[in-house]
Protein backbone atom coordinates (compact mmCIF):
# COMPACT_ATOMS: atom_id res chain seq x y z
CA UNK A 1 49.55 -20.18 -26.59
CA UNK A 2 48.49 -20.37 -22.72
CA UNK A 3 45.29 -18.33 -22.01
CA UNK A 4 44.94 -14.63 -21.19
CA UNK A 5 44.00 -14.56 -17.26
CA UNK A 6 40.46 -13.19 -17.61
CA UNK A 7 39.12 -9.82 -16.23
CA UNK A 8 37.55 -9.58 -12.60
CA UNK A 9 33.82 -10.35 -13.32
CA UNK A 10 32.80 -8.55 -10.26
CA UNK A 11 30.13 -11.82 -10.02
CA UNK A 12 30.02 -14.32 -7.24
CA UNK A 13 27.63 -16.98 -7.15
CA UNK A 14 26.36 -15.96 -10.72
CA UNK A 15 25.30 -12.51 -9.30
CA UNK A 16 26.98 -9.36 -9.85
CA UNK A 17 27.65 -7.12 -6.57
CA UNK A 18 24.13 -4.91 -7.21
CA UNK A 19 22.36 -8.01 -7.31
CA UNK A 20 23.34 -9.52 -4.24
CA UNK A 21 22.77 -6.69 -2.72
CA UNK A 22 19.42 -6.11 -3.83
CA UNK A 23 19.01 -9.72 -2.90
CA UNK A 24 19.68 -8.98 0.77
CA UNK A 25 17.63 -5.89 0.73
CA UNK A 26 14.50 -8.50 -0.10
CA UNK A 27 15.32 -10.15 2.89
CA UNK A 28 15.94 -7.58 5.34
CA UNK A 29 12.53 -6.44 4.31
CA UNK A 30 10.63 -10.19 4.21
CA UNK A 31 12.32 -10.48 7.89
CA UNK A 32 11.10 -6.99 8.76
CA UNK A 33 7.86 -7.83 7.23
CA UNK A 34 7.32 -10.61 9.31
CA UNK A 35 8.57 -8.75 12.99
CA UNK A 36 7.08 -5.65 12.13
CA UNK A 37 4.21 -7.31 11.11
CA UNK A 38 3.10 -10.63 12.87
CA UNK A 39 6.18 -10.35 15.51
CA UNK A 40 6.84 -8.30 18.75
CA UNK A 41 6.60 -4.96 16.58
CA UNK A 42 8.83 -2.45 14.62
CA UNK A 43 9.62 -0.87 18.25
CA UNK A 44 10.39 -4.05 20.02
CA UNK A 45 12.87 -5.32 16.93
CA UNK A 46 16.29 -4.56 17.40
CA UNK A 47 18.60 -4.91 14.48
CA UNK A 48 20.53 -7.32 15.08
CA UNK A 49 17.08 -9.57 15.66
CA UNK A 50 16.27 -8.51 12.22
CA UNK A 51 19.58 -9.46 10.51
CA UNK A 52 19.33 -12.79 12.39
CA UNK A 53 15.83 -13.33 11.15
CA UNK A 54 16.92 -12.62 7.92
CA UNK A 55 19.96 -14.55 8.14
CA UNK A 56 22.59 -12.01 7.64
CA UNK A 57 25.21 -9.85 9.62
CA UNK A 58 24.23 -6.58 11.19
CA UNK A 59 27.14 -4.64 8.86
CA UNK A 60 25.02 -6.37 6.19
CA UNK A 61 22.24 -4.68 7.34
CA UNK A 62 24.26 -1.66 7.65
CA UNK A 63 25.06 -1.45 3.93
CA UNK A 64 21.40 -1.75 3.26
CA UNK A 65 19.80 0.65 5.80
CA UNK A 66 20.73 3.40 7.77
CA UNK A 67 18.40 2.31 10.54
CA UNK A 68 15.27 0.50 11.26
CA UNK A 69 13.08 3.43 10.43
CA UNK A 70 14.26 3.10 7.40
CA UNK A 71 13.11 -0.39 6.86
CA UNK A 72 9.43 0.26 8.49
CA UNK A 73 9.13 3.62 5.94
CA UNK A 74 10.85 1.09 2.98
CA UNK A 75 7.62 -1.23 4.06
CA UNK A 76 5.13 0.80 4.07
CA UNK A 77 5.47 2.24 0.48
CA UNK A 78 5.71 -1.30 -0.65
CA UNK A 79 2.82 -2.18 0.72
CA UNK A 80 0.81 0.92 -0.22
CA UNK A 81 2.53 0.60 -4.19
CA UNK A 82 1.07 -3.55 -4.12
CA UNK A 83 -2.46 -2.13 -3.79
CA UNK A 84 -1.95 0.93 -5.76
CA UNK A 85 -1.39 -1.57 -8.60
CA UNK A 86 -4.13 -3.88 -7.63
CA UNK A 87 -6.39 -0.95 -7.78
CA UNK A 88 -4.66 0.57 -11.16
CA UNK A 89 -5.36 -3.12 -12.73
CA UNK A 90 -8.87 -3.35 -11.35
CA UNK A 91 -9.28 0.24 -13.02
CA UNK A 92 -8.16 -0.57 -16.33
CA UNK A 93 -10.16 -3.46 -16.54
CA UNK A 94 -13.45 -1.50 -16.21
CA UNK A 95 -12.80 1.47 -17.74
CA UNK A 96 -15.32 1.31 -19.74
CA UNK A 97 -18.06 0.43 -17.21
CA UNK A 98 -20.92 2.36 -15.16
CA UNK A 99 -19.14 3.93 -12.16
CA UNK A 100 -21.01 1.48 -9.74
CA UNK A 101 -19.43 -1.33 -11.05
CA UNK A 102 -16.23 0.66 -11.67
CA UNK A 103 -16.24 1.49 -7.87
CA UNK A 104 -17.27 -2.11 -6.65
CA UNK A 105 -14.10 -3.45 -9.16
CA UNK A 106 -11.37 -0.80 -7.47
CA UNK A 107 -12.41 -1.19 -3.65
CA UNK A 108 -12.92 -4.89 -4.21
CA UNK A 109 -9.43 -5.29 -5.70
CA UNK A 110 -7.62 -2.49 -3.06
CA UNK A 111 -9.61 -4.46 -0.39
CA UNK A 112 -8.23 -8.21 -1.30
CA UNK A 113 -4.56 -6.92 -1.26
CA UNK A 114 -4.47 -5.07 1.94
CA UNK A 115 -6.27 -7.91 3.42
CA UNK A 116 -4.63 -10.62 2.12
CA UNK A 117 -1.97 -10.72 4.42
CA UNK A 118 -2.61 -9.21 7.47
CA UNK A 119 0.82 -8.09 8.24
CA UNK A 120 0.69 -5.88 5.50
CA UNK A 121 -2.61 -4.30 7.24
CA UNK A 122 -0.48 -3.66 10.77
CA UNK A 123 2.43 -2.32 8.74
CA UNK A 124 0.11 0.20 7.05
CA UNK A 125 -2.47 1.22 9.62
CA UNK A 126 -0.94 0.77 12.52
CA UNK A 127 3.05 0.54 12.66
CA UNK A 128 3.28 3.64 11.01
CA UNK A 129 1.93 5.64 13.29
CA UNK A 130 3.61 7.69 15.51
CA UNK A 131 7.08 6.84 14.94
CA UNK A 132 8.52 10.11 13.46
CA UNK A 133 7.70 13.47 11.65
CA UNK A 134 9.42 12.10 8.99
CA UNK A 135 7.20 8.80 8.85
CA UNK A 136 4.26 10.80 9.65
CA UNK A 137 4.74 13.27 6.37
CA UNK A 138 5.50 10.12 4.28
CA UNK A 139 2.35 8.23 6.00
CA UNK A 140 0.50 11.83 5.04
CA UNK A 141 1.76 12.27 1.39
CA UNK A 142 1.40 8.62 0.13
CA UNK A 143 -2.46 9.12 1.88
CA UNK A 144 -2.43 12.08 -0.40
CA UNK A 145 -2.36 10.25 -3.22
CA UNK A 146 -5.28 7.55 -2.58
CA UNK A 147 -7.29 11.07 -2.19
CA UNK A 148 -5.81 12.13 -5.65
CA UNK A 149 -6.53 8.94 -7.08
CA UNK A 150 -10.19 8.71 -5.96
CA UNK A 151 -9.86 12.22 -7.14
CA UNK A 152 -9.22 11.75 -10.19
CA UNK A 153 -11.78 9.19 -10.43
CA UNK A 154 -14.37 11.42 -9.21
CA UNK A 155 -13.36 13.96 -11.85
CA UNK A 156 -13.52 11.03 -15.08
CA UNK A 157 -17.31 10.40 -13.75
CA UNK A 158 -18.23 13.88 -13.06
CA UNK A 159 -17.05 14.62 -17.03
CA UNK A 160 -19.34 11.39 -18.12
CA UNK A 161 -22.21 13.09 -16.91
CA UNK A 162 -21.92 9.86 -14.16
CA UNK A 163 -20.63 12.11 -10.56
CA UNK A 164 -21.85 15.69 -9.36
CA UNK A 165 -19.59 18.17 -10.68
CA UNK A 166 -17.38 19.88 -7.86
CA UNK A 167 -14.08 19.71 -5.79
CA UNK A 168 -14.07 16.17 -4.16
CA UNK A 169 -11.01 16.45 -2.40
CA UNK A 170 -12.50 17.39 0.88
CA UNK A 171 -14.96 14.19 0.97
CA UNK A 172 -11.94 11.85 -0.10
CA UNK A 173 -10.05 13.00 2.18
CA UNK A 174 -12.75 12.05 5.04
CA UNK A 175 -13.55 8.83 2.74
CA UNK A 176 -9.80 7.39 2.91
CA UNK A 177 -10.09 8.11 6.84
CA UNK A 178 -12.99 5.43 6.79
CA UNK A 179 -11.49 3.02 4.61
CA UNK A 180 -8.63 2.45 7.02
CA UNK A 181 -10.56 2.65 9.42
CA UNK A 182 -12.89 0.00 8.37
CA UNK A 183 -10.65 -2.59 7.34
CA UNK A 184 -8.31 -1.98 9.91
CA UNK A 185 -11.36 -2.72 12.58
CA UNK A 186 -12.61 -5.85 10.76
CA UNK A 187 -9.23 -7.29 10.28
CA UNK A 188 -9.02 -7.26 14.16
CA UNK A 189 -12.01 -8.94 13.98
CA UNK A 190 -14.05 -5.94 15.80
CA UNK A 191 -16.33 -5.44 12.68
CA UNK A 192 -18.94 -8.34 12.46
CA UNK A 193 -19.10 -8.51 8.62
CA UNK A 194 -17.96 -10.45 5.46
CA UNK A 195 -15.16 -8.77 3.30
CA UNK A 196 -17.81 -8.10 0.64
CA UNK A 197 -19.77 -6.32 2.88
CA UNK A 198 -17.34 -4.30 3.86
CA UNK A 199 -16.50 -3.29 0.30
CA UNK A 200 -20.21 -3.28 -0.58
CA UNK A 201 -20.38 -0.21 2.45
CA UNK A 202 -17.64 1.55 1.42
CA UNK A 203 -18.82 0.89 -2.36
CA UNK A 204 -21.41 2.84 -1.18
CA UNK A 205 -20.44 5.75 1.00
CA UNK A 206 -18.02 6.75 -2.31
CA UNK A 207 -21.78 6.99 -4.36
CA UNK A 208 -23.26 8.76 -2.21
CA UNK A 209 -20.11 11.40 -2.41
CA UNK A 210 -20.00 11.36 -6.17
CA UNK A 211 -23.46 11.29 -6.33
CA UNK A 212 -25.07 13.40 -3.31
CA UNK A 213 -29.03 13.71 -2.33
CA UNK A 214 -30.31 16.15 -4.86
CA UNK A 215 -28.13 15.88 -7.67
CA UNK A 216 -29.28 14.72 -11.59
CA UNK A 217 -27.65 13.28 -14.36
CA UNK A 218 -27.76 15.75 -16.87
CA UNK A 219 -30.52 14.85 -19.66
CA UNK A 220 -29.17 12.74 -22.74
């Protein structure tokens, strides 16, 4: 008996349709990585420099994207998400530790990852900036939660007996505004410093917040 002609697979290659497609969203954003990033600059790339960089058509790039805004705001949670689970890791690795080494652990590993490639430090303190309400609420609400997260933090010490007891939110705020800051400056090479002391500074500007002149562990 001949054989049954088989079903459409809806695979090509060895890759269904969703996976190709995924596959060409990874390289829409490793081109846009590296022109955002190292190139002329998320408002000097066209898109049709992007798809060529990437190696694909622009209606490619169309079935990926709306527009290049959308790649830049796609970037910049992904780069923001890689530290957030560097930092997460570093975290549950010390969780049982004193909060100074706790601290040094989390801004040691969050500092290595933004660093480590310093396109990912112009995609997330500088390319952002200034392109659009909407990229400025996203660049706002993802800051929100590196405040929540030191937060949080402040909040697990302060119940240890380890941090002062009150509403940190207001000093993280102001303490995330001087960790970009920092490492945005001594990536450009304006901050004469080593990496550790740059973490060993902002290791201890988040001490003296948890742990302000004045205030006492409570006794036992």
């Amino acid at each position: 008996m001949p054989d049954r002609p088989r079903a459409p697979s809806g695979r090509y290659g060895g890759k269904s349709a969703e996976e190709r497609k995924a596959e060409r969203r990874r390289r829409f954003l490793g081109a846009a990585l590296e022109l955002f990033g190292a190139g002329p600059g998320y408002r000097s790339t066209t898109v049709a420099a992007l798809s060529e960089a990437a190696g694909l058509s622009t209606r490619q790039f169309y079935e990926a994207f709306r527009n290049l805004e959308d790649v830049l705001a796609a970037l910049h949670l992904q780069v923001n998400d890689r530290a957030e689970a560097a930092v997460l890791a570093a975290a549950a690795r010390t969780a049982d530790t004193p909060i100074p080494e706790r601290a040094d652990a989390i801004f040691r590993a969050y500092a290595a990852d933004i660093t480590g490639d310093p396109r990912r430090i112009r995609i997330a303190f500088v390319e952002i900036i200034g392109v659009s309400p909407r990229l400025e609420r996203q660049r706002l609400a993802r800051r929100a939660q590196w405040v929540e997260l030191i937060c949080a933090e402040a909040r697990a010490a302060a119940a240890r007996g380890e941090a002062a007891p009150r509403d940190h939110r207001l000093a993280a705020t102001g303490f995330i505004g001087s960790v970009n800051g920092l490492l945005h400056d001594w990536s450009a090479g304006w901050v004469e410093a080593t990496l550790d002391e740059v973490v060993e500074e902002l290791v201890r500007q988040l001490l003296s917040i948890l742990r302000p002149p004045g205030w006492t562990p409570p006794a036992g």
